[in-house]
C-alpha atoms as a PDB file:
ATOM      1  CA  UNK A   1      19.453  63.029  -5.976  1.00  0.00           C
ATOM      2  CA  UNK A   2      19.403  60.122  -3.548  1.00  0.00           C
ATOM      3  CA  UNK A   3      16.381  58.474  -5.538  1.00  0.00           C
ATOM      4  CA  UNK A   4      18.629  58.579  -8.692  1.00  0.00           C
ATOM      5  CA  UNK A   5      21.330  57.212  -7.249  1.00  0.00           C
ATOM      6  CA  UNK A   6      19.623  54.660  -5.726  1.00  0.00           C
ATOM      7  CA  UNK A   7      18.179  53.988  -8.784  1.00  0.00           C
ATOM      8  CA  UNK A   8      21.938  52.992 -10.238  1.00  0.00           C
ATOM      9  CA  UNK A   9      22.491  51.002  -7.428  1.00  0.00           C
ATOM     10  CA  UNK A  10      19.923  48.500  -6.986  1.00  0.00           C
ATOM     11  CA  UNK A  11      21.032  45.352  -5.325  1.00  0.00           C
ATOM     12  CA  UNK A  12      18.014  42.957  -6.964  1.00  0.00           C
ATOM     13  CA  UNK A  13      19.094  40.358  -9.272  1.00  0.00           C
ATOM     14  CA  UNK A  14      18.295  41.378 -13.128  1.00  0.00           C
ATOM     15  CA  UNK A  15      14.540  40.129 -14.393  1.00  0.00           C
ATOM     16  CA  UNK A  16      13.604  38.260 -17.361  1.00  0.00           C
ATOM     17  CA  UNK A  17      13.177  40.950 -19.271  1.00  0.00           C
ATOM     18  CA  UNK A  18      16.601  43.184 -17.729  1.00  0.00           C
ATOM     19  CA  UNK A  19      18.547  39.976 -19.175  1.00  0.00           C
ATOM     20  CA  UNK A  20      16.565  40.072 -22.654  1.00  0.00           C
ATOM     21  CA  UNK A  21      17.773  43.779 -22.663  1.00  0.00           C
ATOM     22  CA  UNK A  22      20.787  43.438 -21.699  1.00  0.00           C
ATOM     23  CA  UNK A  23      21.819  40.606 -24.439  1.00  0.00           C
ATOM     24  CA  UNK A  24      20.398  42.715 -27.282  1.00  0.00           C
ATOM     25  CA  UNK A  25      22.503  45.560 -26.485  1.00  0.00           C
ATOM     26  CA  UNK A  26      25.689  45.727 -28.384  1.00  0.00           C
ATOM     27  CA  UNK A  27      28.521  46.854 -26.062  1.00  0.00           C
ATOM     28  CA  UNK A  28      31.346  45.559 -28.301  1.00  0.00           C
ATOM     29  CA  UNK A  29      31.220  49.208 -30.182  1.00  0.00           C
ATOM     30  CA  UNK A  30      32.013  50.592 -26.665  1.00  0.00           C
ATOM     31  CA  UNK A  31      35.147  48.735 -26.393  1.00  0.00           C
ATOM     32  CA  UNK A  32      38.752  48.518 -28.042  1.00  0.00           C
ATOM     33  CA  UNK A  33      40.047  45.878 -29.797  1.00  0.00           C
ATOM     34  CA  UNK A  34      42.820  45.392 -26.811  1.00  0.00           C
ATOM     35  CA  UNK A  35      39.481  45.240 -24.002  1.00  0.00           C
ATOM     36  CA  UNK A  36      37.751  43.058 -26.830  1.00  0.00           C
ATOM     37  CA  UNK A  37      40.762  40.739 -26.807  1.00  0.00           C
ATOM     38  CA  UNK A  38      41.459  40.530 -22.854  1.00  0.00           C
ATOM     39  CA  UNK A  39      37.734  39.741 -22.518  1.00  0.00           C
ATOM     40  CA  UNK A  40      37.724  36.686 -25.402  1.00  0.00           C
ATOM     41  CA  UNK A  41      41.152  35.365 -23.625  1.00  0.00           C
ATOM     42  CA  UNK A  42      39.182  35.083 -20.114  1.00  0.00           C
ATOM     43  CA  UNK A  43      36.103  33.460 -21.442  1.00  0.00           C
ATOM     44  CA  UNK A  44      38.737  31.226 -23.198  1.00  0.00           C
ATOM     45  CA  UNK A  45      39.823  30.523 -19.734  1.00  0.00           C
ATOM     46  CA  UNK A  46      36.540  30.414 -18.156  1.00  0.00           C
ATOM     47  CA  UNK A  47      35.512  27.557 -20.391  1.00  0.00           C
ATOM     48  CA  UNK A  48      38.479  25.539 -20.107  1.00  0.00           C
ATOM     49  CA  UNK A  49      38.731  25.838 -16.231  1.00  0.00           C
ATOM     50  CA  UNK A  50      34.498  24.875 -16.718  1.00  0.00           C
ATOM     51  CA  UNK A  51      35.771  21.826 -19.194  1.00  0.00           C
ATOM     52  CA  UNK A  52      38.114  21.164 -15.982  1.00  0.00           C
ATOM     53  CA  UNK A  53      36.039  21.487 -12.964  1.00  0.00           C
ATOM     54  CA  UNK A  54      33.419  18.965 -14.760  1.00  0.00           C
ATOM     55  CA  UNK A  55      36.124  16.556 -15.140  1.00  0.00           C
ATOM     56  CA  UNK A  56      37.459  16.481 -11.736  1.00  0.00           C
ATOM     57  CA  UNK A  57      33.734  16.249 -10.660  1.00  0.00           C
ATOM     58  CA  UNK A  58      33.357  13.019 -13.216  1.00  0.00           C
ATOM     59  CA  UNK A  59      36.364  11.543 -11.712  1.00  0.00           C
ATOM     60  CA  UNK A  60      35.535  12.254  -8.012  1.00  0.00           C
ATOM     61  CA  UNK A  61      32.219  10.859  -8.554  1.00  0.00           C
ATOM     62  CA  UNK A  62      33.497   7.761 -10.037  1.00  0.00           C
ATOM     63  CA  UNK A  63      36.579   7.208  -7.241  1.00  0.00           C
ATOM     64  CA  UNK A  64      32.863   7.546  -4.808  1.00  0.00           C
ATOM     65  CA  UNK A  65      31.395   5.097  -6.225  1.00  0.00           C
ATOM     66  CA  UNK A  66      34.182   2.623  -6.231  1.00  0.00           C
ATOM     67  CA  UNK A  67      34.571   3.439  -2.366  1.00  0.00           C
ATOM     68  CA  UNK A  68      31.117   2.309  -1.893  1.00  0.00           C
ATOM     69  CA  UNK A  69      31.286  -0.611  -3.737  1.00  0.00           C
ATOM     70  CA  UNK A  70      33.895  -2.095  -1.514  1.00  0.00           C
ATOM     71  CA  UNK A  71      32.154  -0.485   1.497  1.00  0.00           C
ATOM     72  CA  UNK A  72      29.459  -2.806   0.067  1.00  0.00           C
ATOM     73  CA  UNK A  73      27.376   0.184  -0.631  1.00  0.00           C
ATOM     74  CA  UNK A  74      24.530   0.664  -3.109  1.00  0.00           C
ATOM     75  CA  UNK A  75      21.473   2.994  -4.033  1.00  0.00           C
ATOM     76  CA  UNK A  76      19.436   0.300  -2.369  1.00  0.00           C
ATOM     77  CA  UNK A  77      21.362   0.568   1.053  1.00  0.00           C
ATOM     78  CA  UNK A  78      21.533   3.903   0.992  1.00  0.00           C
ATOM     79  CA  UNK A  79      17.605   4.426   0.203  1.00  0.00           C
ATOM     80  CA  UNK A  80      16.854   1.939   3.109  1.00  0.00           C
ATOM     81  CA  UNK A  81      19.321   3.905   5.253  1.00  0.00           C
ATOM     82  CA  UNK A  82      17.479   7.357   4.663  1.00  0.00           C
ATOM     83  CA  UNK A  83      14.404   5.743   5.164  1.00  0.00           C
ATOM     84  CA  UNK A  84      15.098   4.224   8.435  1.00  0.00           C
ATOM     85  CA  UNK A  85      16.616   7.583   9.505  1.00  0.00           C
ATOM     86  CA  UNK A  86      13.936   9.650   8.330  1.00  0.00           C
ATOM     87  CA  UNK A  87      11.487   7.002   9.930  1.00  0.00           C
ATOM     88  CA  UNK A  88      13.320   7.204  13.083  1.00  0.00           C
ATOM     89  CA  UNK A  89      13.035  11.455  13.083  1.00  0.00           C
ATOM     90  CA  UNK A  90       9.708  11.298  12.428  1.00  0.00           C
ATOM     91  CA  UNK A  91       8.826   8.706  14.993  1.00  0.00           C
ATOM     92  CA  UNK A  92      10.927  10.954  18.066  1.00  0.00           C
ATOM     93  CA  UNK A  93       8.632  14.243  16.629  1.00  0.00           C
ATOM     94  CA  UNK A  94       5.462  15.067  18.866  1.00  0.00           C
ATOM     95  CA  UNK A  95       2.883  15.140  16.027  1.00  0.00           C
ATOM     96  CA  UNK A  96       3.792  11.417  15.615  1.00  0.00           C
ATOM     97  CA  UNK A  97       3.562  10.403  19.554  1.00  0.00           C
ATOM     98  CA  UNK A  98       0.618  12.272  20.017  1.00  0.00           C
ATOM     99  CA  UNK A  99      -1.022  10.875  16.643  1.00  0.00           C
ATOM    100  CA  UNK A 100       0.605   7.206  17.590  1.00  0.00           C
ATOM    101  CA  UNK A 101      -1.210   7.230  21.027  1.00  0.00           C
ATOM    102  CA  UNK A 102      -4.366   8.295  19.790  1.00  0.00           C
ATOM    103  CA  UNK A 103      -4.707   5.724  17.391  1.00  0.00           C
ATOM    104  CA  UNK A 104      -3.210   3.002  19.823  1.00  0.00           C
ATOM    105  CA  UNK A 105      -6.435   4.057  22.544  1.00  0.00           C
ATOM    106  CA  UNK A 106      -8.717   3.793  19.620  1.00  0.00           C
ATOM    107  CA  UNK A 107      -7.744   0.580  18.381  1.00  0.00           C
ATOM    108  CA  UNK A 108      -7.988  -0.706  22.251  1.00  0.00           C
ATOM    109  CA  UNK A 109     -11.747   0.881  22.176  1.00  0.00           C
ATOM    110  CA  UNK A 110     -12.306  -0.779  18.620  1.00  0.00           C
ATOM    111  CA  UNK A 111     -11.193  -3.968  19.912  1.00  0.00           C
ATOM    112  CA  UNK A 112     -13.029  -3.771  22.908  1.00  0.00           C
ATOM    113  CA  UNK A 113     -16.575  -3.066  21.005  1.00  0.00           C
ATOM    114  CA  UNK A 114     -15.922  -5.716  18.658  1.00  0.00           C
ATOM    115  CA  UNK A 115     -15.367  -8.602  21.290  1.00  0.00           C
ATOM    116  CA  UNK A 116     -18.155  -7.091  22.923  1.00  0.00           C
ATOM    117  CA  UNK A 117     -20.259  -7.443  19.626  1.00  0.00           C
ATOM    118  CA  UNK A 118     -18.871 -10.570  18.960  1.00  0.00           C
ATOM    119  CA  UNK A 119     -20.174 -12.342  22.503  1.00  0.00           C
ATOM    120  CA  UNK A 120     -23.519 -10.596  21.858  1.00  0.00           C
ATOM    121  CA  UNK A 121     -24.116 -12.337  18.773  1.00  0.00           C
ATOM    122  CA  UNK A 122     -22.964 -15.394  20.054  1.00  0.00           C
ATOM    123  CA  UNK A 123     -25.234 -15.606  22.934  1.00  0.00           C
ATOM    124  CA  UNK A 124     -28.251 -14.594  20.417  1.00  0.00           C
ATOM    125  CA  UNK A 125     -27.502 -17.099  18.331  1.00  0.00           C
ATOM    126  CA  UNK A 126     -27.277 -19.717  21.415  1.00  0.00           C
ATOM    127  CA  UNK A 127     -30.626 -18.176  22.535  1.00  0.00           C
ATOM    128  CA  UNK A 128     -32.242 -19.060  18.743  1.00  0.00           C
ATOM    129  CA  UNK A 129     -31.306 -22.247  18.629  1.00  0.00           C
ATOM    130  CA  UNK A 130     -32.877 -23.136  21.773  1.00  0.00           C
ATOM    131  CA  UNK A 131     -35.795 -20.953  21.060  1.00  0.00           C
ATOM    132  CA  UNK A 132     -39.364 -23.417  20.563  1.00  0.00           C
ATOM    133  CA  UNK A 133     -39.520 -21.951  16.655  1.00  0.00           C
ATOM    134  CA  UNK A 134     -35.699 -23.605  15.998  1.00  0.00           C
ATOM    135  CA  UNK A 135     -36.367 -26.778  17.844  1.00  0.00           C
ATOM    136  CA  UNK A 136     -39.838 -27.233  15.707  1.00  0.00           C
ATOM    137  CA  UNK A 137     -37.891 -26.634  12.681  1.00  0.00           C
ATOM    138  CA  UNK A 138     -34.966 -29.078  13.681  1.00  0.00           C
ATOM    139  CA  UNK A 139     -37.979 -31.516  14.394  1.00  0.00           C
ATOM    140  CA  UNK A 140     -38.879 -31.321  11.020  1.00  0.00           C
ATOM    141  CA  UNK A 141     -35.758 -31.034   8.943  1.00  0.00           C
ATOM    142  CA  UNK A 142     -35.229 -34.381  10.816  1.00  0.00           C
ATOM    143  CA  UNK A 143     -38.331 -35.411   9.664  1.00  0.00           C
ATOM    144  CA  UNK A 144     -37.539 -34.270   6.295  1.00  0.00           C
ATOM    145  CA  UNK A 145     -35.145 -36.096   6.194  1.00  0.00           C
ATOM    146  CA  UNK A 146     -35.403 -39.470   7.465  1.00  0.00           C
ATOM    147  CA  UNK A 147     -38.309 -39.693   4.839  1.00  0.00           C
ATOM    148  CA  UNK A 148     -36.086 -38.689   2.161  1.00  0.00           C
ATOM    149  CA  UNK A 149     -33.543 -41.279   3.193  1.00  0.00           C
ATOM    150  CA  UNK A 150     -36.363 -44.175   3.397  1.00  0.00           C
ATOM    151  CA  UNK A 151     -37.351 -43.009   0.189  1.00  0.00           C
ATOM    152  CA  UNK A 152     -33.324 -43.042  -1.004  1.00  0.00           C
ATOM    153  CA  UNK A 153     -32.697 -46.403   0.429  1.00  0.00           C
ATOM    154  CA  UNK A 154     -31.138 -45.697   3.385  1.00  0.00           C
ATOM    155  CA  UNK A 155     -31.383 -48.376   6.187  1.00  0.00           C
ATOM    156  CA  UNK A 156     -29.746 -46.064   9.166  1.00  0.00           C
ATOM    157  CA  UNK A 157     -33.737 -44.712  10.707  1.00  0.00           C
ATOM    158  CA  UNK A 158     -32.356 -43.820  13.702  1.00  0.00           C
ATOM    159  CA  UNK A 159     -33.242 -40.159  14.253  1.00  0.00           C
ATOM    160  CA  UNK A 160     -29.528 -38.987  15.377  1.00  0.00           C
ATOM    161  CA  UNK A 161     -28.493 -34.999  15.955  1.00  0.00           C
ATOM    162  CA  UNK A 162     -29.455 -32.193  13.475  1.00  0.00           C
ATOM    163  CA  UNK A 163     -25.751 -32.136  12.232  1.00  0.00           C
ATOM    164  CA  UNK A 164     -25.549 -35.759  11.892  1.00  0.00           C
ATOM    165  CA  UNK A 165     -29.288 -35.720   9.554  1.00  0.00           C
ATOM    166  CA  UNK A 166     -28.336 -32.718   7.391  1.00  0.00           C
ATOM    167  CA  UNK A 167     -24.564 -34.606   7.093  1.00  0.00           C
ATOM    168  CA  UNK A 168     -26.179 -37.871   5.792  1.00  0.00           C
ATOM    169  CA  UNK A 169     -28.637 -35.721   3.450  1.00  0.00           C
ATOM    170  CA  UNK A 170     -25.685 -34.040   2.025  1.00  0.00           C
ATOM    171  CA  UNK A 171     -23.924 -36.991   1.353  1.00  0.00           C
ATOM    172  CA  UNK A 172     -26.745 -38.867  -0.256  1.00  0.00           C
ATOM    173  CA  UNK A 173     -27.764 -35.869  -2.380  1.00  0.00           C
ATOM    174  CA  UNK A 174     -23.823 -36.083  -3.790  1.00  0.00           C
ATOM    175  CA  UNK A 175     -24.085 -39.923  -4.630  1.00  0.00           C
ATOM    176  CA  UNK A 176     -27.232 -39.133  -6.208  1.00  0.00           C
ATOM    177  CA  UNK A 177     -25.753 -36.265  -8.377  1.00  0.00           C
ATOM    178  CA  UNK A 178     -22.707 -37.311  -9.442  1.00  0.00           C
ATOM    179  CA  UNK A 179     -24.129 -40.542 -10.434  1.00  0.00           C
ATOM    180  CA  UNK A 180     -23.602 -43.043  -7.984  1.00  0.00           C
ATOM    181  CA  UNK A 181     -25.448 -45.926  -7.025  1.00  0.00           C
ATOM    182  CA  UNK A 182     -29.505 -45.178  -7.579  1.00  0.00           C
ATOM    183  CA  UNK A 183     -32.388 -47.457  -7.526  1.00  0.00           C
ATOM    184  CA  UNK A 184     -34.958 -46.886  -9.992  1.00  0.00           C
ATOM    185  CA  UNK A 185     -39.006 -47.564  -9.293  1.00  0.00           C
ATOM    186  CA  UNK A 186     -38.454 -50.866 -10.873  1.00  0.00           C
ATOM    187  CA  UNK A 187     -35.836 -51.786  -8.555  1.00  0.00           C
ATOM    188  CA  UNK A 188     -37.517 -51.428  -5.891  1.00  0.00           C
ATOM    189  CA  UNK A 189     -40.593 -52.501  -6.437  1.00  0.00           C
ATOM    190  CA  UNK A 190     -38.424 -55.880  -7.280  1.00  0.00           C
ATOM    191  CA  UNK A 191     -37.088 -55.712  -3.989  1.00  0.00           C
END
């Protein structure tokens, strides 16, 4: 007996298909035209008090609006002011300080191997360059070039730094492409 009437009683809310039951059964034949009456009058009711409630909400959502206009209020403040707080409770939780440190120590090891890198390859490079190969190789660049300027028509022959040689090759291999002043064979043979 106790399963049936538990049964009757259940507590759980109705499911899909209780609801799809429930609105094709036709319970108006079980009631009397006064019940049928008293129940149209409420929903008349219900609907207008509905009609009423959405109103007030309309006009209490407007009068908030208008309060936080001259607050000097707007969905932009607002957004920035739930992000800050949300920043701010996420910052204070542990996750975040323990995740905040561990990337802080890394970045100071990062940092660290990267300065340590960095001198490394500076040294090597100040090794190379006064290796025996580099200084045969400036000694000929320089070479290089002081016969390319004699052949140009430089006058400066004085042999001068690396920099200064591969400057003054530069510069002459500009005036020579965009035109400027040239001698031709005939030229200087003339000369």
């Amino acid at each position: 007996m106790e399963a049936q009437a538990q049964g009757l009683l259940e507590t759980e809310p109705l499911q899909g298909r209780d609801e799809d039951a429930i609105a094709s059964a036709d319970f108006s034949s079980m009631l009397s035209e006064e019940e049928k009456e008293e129940l149209k009058a409420e929903l008349v009711q219900l609907e207008d008090e509905i009609t009423t409630l959405r109103q007030v909400l309309s006009a209490k959502e407007r009068h908030l609006v208008e309060i936080k206009q001259k607050l000097g209020m707007n969905l932009m403040n607002e957004l920035k002011q739930n992000f800050s707080r949300s920043w701010h409770d996420m910052q204070t939780t542990t996750a975040y300080k323990k995740t905040h440190e561990t990337l802080s120590h890394a970045g100071q090891k990062a940092t660290a191997a990267f300065s340590n890198v960095g001198t490394a390859i500076s040294k090597k490079f100040g090794d190379m360059r006064n290796s025996p190969t580099f200084k045969s190789f400036e000694e000929r660049v320089e070479t290089t070039v002081t016969s390319l300027k004699t052949k140009v028509g430089g006058t400066n022959h004085s042999g001068g730094s690396f920099e200064e040689v591969l400057n003054s090759t530069a510069h002459a291999s500009s005036q020579n492409a965009s035109g400027g002043p040239r001698q031709t064979m005939d030229e200087e043979l003339q000369c």
